[in-house]
PDB file of N, CA and C in Angstrom:
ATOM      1  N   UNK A   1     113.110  95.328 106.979  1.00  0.00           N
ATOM      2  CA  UNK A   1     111.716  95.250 107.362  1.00  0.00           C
ATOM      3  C   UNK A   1     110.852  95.569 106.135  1.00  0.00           C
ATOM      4  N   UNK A   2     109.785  94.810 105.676  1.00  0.00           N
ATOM      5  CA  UNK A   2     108.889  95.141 104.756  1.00  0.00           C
ATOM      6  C   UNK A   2     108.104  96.110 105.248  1.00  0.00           C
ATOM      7  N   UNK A   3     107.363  96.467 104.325  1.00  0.00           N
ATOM      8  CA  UNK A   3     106.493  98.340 104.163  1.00  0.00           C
ATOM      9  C   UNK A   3     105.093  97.129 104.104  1.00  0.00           C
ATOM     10  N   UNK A   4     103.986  98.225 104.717  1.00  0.00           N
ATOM     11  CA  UNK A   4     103.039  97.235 105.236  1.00  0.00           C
ATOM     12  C   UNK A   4     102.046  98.404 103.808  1.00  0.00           C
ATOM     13  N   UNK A   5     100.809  97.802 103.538  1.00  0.00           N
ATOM     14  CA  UNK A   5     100.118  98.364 102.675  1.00  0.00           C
ATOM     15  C   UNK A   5      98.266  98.123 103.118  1.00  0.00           C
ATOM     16  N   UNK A   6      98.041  99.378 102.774  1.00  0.00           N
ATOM     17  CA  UNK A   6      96.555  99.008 102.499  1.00  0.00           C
ATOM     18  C   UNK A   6      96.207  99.254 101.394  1.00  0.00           C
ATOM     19  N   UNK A   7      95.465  97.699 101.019  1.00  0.00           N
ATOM     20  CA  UNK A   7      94.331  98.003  99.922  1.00  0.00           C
ATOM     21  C   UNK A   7      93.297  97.742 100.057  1.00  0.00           C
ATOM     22  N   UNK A   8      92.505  98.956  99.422  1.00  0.00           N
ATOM     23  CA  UNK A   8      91.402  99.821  99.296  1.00  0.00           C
ATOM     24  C   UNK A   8      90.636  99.802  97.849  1.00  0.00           C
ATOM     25  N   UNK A   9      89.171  99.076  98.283  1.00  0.00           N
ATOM     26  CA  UNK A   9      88.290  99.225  97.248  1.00  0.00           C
ATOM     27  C   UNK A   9      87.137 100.231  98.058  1.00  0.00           C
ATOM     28  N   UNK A  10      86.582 101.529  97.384  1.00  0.00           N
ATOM     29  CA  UNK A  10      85.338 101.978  97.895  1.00  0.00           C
ATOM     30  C   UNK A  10      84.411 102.822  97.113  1.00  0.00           C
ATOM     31  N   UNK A  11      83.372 102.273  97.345  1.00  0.00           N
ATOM     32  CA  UNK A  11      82.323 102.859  96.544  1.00  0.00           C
ATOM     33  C   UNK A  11      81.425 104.154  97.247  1.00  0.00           C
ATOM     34  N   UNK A  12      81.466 104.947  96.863  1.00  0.00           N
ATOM     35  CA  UNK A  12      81.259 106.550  98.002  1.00  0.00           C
ATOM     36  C   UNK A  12      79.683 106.641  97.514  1.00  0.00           C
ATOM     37  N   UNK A  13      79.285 106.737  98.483  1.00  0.00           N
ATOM     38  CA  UNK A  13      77.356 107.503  98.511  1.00  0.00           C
ATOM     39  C   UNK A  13      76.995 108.537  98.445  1.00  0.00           C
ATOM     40  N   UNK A  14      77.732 109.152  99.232  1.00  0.00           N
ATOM     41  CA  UNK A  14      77.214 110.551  99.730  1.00  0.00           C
ATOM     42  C   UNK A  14      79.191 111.338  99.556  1.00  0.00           C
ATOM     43  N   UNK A  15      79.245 112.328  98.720  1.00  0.00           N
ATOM     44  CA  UNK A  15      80.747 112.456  98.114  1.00  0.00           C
ATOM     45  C   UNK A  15      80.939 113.654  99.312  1.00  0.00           C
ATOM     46  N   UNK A  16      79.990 114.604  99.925  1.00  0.00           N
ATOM     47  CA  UNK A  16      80.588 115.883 100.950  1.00  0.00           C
ATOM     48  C   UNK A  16      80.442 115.003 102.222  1.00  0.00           C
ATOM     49  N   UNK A  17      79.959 113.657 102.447  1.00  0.00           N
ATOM     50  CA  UNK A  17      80.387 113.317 103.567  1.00  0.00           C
ATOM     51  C   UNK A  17      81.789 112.750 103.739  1.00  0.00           C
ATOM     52  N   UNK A  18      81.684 112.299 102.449  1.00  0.00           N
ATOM     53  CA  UNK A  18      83.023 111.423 102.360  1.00  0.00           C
ATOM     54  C   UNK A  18      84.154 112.293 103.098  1.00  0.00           C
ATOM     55  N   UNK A  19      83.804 113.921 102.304  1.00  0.00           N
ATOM     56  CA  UNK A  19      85.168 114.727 102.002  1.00  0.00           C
ATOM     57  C   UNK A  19      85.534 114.824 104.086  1.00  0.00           C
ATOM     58  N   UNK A  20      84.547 114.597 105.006  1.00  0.00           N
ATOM     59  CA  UNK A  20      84.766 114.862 106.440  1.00  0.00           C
ATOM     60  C   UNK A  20      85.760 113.795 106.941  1.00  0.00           C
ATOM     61  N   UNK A  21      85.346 112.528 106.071  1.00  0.00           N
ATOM     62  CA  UNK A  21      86.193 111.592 106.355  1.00  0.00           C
ATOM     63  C   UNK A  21      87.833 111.970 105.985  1.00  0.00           C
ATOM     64  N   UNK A  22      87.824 112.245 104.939  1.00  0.00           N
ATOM     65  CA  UNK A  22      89.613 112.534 103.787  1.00  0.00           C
ATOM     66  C   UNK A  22      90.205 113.159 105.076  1.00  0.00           C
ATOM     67  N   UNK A  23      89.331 114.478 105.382  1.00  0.00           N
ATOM     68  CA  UNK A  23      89.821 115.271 106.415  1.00  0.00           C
ATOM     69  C   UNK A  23      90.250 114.878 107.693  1.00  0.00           C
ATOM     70  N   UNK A  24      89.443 114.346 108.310  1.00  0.00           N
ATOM     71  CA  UNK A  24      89.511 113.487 109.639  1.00  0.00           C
ATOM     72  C   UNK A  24      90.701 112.325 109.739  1.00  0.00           C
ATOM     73  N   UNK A  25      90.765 111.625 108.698  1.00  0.00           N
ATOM     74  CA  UNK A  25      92.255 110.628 108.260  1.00  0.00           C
ATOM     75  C   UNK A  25      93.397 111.288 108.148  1.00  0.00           C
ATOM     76  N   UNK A  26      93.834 112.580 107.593  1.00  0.00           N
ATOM     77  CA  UNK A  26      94.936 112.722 107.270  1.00  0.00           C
ATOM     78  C   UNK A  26      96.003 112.550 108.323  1.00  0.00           C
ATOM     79  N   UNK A  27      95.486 113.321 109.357  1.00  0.00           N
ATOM     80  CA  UNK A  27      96.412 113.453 110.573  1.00  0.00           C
ATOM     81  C   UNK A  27      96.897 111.826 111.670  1.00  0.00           C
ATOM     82  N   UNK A  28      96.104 110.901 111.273  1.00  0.00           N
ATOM     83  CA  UNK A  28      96.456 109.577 111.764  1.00  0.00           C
ATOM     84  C   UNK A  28      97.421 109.056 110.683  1.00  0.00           C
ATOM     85  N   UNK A  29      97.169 109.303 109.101  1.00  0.00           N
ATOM     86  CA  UNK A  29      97.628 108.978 107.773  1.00  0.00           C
ATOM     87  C   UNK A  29      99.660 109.082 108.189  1.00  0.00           C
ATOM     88  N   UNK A  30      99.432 110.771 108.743  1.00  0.00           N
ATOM     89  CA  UNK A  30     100.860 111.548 108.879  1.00  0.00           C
ATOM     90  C   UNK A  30     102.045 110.719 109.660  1.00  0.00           C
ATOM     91  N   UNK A  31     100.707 110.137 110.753  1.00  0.00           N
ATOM     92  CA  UNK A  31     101.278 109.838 112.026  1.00  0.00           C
ATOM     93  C   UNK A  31     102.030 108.657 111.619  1.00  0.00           C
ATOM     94  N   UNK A  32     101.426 107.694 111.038  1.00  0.00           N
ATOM     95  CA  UNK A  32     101.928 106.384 111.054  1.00  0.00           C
ATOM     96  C   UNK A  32     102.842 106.324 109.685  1.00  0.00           C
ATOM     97  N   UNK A  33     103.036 107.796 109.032  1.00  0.00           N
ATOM     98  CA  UNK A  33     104.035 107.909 107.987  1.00  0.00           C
ATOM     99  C   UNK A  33     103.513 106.924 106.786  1.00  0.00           C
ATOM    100  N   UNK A  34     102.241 107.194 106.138  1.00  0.00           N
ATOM    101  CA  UNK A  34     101.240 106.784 105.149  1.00  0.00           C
ATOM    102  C   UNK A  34     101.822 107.498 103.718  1.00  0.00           C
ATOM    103  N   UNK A  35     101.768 106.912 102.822  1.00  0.00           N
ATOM    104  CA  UNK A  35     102.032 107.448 101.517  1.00  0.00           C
ATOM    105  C   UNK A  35     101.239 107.092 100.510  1.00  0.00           C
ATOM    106  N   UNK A  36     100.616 107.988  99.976  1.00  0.00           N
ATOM    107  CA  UNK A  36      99.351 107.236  99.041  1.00  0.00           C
ATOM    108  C   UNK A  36     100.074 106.945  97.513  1.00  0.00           C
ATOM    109  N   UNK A  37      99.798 105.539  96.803  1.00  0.00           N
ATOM    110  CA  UNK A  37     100.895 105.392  96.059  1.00  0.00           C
ATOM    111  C   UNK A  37      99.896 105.239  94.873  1.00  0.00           C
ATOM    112  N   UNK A  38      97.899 104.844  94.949  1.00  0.00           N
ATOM    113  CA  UNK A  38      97.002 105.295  93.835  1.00  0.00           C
ATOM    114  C   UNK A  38      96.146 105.577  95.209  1.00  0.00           C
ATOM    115  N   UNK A  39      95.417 106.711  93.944  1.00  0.00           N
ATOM    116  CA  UNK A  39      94.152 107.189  95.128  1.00  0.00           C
ATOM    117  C   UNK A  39      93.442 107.615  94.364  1.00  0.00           C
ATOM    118  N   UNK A  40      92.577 106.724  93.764  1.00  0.00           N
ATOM    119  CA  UNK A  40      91.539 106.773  92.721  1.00  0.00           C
ATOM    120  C   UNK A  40      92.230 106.696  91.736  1.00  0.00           C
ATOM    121  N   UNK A  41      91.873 107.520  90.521  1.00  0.00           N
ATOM    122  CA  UNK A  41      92.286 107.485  89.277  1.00  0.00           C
ATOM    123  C   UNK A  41      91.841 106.463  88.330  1.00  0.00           C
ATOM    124  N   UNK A  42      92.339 106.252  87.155  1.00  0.00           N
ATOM    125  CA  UNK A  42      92.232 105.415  86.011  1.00  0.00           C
ATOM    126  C   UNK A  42      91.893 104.324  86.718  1.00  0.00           C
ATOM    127  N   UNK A  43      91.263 102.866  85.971  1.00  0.00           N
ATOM    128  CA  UNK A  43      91.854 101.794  86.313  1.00  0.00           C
ATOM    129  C   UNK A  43      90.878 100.544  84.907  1.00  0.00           C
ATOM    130  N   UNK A  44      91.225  99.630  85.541  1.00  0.00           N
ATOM    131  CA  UNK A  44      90.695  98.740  84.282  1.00  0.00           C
ATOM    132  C   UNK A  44      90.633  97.413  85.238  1.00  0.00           C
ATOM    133  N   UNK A  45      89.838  96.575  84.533  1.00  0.00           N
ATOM    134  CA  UNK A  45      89.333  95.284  85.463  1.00  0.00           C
ATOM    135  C   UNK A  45      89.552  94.045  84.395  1.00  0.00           C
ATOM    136  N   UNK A  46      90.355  93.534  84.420  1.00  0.00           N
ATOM    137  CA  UNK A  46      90.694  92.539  83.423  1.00  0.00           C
ATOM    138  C   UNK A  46      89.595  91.354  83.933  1.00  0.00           C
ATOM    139  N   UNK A  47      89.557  90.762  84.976  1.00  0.00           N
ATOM    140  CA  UNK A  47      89.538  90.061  86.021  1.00  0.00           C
ATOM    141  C   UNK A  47      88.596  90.315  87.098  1.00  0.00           C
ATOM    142  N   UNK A  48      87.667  89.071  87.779  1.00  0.00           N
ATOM    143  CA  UNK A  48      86.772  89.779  88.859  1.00  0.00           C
ATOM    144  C   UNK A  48      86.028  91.101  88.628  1.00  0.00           C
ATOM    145  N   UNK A  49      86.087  91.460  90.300  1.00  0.00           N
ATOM    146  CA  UNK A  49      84.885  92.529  90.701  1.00  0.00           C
ATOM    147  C   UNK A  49      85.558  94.001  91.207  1.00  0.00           C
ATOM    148  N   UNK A  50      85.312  94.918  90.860  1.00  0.00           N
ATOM    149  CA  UNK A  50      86.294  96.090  91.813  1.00  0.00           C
ATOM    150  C   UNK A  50      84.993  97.262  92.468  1.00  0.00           C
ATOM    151  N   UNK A  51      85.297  97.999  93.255  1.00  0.00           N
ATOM    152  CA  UNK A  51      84.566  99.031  93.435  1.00  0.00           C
ATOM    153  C   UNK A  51      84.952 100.262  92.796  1.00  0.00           C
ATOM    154  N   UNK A  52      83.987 101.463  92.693  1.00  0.00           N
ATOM    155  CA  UNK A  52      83.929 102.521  91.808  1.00  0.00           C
ATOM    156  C   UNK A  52      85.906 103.279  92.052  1.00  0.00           C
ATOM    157  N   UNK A  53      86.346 103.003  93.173  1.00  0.00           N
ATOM    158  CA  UNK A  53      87.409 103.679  93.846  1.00  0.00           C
ATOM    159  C   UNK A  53      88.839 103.059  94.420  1.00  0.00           C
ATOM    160  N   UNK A  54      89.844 102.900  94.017  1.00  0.00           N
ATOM    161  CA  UNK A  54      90.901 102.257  94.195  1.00  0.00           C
ATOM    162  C   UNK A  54      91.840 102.824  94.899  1.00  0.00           C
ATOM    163  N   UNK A  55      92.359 102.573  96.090  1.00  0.00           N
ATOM    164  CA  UNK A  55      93.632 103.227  96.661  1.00  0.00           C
ATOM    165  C   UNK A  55      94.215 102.235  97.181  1.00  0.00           C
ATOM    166  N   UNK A  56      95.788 102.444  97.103  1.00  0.00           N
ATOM    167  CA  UNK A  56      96.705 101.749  97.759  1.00  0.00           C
ATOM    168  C   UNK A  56      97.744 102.946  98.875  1.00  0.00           C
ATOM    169  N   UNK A  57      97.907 103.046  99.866  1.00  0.00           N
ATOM    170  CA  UNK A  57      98.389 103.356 100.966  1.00  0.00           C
ATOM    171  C   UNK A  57     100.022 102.759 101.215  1.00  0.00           C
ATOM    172  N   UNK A  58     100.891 103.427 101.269  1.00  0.00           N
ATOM    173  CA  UNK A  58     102.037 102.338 101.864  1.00  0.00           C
ATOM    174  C   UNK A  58     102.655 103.044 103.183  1.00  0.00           C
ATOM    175  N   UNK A  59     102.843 102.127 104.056  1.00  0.00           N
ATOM    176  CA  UNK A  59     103.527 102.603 105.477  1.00  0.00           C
ATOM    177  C   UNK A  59     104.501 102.063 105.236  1.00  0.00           C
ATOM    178  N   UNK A  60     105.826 102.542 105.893  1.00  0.00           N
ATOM    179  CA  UNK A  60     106.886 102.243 106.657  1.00  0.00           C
ATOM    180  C   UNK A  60     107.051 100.601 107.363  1.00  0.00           C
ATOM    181  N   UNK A  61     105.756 100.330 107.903  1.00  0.00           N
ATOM    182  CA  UNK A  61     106.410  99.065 107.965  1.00  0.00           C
ATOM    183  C   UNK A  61     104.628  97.989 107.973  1.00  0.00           C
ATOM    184  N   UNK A  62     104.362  96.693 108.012  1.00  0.00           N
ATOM    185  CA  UNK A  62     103.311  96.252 108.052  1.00  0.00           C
ATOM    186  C   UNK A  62     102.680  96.618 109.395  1.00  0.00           C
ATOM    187  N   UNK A  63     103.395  96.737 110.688  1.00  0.00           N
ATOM    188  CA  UNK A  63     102.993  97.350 112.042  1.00  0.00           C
ATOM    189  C   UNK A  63     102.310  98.526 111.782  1.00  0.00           C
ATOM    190  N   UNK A  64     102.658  99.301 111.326  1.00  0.00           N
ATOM    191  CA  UNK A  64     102.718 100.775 110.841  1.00  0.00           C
ATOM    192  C   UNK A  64     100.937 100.463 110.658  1.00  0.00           C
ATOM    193  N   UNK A  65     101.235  99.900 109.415  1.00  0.00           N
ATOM    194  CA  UNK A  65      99.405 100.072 108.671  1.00  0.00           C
ATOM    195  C   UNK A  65      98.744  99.379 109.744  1.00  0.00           C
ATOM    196  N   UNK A  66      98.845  98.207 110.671  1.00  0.00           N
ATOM    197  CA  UNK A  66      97.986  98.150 111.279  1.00  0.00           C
ATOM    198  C   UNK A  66      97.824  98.665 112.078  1.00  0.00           C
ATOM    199  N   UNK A  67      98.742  99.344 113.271  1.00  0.00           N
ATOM    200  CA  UNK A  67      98.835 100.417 114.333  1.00  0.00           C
ATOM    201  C   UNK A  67      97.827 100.965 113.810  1.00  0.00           C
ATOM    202  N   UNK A  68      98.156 102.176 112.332  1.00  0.00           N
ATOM    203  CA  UNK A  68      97.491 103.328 112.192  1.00  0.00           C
ATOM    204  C   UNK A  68      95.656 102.876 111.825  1.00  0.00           C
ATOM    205  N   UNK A  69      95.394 101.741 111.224  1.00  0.00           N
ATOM    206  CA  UNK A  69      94.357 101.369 111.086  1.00  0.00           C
ATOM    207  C   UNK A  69      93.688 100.757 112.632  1.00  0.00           C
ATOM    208  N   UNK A  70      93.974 100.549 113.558  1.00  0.00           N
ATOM    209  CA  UNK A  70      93.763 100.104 115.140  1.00  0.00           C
ATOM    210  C   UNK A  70      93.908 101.339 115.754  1.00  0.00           C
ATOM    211  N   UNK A  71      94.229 102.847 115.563  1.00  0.00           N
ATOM    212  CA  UNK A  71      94.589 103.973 116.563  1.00  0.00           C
ATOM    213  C   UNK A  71      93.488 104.427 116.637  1.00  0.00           C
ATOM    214  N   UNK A  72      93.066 105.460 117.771  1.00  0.00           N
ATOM    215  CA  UNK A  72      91.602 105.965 117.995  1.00  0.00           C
ATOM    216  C   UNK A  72      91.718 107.090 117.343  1.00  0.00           C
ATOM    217  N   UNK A  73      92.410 107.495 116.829  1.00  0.00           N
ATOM    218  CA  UNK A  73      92.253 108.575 115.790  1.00  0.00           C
ATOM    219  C   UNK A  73      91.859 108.332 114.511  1.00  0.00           C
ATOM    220  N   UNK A  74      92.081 107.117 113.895  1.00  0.00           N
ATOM    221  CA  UNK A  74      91.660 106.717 112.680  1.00  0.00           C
ATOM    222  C   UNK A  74      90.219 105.692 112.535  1.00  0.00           C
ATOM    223  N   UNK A  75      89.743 105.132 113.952  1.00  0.00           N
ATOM    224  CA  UNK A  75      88.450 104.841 114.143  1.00  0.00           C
ATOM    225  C   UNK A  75      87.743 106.156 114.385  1.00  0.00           C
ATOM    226  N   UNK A  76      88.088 106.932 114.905  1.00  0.00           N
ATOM    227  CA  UNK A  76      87.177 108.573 115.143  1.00  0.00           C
ATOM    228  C   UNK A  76      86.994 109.060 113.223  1.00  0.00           C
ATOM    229  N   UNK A  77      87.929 108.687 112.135  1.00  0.00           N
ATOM    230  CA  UNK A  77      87.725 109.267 111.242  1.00  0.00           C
ATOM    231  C   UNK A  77      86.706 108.147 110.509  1.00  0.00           C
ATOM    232  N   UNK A  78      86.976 107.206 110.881  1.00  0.00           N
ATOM    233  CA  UNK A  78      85.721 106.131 110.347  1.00  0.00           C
ATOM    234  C   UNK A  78      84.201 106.187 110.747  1.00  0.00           C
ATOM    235  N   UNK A  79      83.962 107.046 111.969  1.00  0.00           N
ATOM    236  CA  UNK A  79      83.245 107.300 112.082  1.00  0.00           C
ATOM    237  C   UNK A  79      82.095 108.391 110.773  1.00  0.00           C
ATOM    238  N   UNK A  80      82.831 108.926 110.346  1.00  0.00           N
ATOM    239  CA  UNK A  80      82.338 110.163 109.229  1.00  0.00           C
ATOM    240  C   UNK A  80      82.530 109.291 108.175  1.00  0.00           C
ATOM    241  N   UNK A  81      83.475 107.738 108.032  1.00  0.00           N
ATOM    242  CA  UNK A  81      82.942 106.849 106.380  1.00  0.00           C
ATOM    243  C   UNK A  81      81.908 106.480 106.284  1.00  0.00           C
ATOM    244  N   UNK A  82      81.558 105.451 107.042  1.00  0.00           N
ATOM    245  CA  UNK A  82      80.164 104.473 107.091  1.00  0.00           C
ATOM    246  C   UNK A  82      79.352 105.170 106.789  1.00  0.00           C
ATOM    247  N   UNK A  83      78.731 106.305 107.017  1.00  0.00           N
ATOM    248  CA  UNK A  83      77.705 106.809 106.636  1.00  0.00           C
ATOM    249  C   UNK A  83      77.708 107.164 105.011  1.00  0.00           C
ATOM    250  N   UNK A  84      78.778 107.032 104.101  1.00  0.00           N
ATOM    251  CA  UNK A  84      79.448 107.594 103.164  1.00  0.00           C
ATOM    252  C   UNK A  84      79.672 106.759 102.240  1.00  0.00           C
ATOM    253  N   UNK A  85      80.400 105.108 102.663  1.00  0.00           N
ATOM    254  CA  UNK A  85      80.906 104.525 101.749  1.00  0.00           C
ATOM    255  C   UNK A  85      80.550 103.359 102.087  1.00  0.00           C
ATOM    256  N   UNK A  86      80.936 102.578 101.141  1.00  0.00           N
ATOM    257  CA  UNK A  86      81.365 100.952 101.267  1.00  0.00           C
ATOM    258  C   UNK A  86      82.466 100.874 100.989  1.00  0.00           C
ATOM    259  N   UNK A  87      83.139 100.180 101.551  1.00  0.00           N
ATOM    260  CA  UNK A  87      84.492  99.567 101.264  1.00  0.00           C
ATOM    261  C   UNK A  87      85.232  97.904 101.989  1.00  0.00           C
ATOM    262  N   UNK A  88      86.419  97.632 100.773  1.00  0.00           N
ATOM    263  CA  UNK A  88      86.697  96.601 101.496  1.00  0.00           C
ATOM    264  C   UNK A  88      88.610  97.010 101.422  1.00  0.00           C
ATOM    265  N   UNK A  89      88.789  97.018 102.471  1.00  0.00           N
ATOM    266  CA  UNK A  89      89.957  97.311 103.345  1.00  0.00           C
ATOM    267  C   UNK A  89      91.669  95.654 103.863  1.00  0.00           C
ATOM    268  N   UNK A  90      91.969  95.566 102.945  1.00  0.00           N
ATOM    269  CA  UNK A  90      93.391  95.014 103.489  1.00  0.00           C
ATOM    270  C   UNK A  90      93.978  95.179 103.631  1.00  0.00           C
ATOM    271  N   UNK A  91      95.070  94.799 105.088  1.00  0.00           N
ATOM    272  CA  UNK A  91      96.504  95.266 105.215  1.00  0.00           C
ATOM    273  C   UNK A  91      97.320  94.272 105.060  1.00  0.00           C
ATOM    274  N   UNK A  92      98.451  94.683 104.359  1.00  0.00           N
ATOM    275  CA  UNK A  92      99.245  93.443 103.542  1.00  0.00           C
ATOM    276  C   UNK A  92     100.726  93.604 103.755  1.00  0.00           C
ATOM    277  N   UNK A  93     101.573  92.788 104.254  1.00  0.00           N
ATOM    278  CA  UNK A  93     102.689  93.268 104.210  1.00  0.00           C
ATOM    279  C   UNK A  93     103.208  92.892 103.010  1.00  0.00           C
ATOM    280  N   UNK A  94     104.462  94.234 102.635  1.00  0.00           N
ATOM    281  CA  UNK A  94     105.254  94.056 101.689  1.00  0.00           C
ATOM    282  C   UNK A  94     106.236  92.539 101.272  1.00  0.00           C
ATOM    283  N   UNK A  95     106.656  92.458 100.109  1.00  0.00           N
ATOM    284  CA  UNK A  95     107.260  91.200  99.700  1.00  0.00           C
ATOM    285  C   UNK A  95     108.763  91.947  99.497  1.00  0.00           C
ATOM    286  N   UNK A  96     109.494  91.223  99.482  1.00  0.00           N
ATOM    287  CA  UNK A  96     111.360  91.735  99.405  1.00  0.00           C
ATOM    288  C   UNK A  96     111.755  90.394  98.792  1.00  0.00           C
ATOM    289  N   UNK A  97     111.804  89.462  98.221  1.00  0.00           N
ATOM    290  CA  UNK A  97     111.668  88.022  98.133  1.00  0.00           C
ATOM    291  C   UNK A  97     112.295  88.340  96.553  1.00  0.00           C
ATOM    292  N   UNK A  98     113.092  86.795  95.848  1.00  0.00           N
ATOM    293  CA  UNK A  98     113.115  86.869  94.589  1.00  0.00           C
ATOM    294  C   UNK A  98     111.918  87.488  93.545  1.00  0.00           C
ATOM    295  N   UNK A  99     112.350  87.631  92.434  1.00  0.00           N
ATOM    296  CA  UNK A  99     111.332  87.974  91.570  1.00  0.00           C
ATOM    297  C   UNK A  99     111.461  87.472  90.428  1.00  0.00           C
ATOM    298  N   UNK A 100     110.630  87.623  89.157  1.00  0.00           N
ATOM    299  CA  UNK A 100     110.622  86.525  88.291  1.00  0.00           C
ATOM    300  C   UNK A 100     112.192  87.120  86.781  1.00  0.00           C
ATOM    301  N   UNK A 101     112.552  86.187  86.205  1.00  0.00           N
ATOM    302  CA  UNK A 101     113.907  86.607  86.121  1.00  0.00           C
ATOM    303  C   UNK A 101     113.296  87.590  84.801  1.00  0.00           C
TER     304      UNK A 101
END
């Protein structure tokens, strides 16, 4: 089974509202067995457009990320983003497939 992923561009407004959100996510994050693999940090834009904030998320399986992104625990923590951020949000399932030689 492929590992399902979210990626995450977001640009934060207001940074102590944000922090209600971080808080409010973790425990849906746990649930659906979330692993944050960047969460912010460095980055560079060769290419296109990005927002101020980069994270990638990986679940257990592509169900996984969307379950946990569809559960009312993780819309209750979205409630405390919007006021906070912009962002643009995909869930992607993993690839297992050849690779280049």
């Amino acid at each position: 089974m492929q590992k399902g992923y979210w990626i995450v561009r977001v640009d934060v407004t207001d940074q102590e509202q944000y922090k209600a959100y971080v808080a409010a996510n973790a425990a849906p994050l746990k649930k659906y067995g979330a692993r944050f693999l960047a969460r912010g940090g460095r980055y560079e834009v060769p290419e296109g457009v990005t927002r101020a904030r980069n994270v990638i998320v990986e679940f257990p399986s592509f169900q996984a990320a969307h379950d946990c992104w569809h559960s009312p625990e993780y819309q209750a923590a979205i409630a405390f983003r919007l006021p906070a951020s912009t962002i643009d949000l995909v869930i992607v399932e993993g690839y297992d497939g050849p690779q280049p030689a």
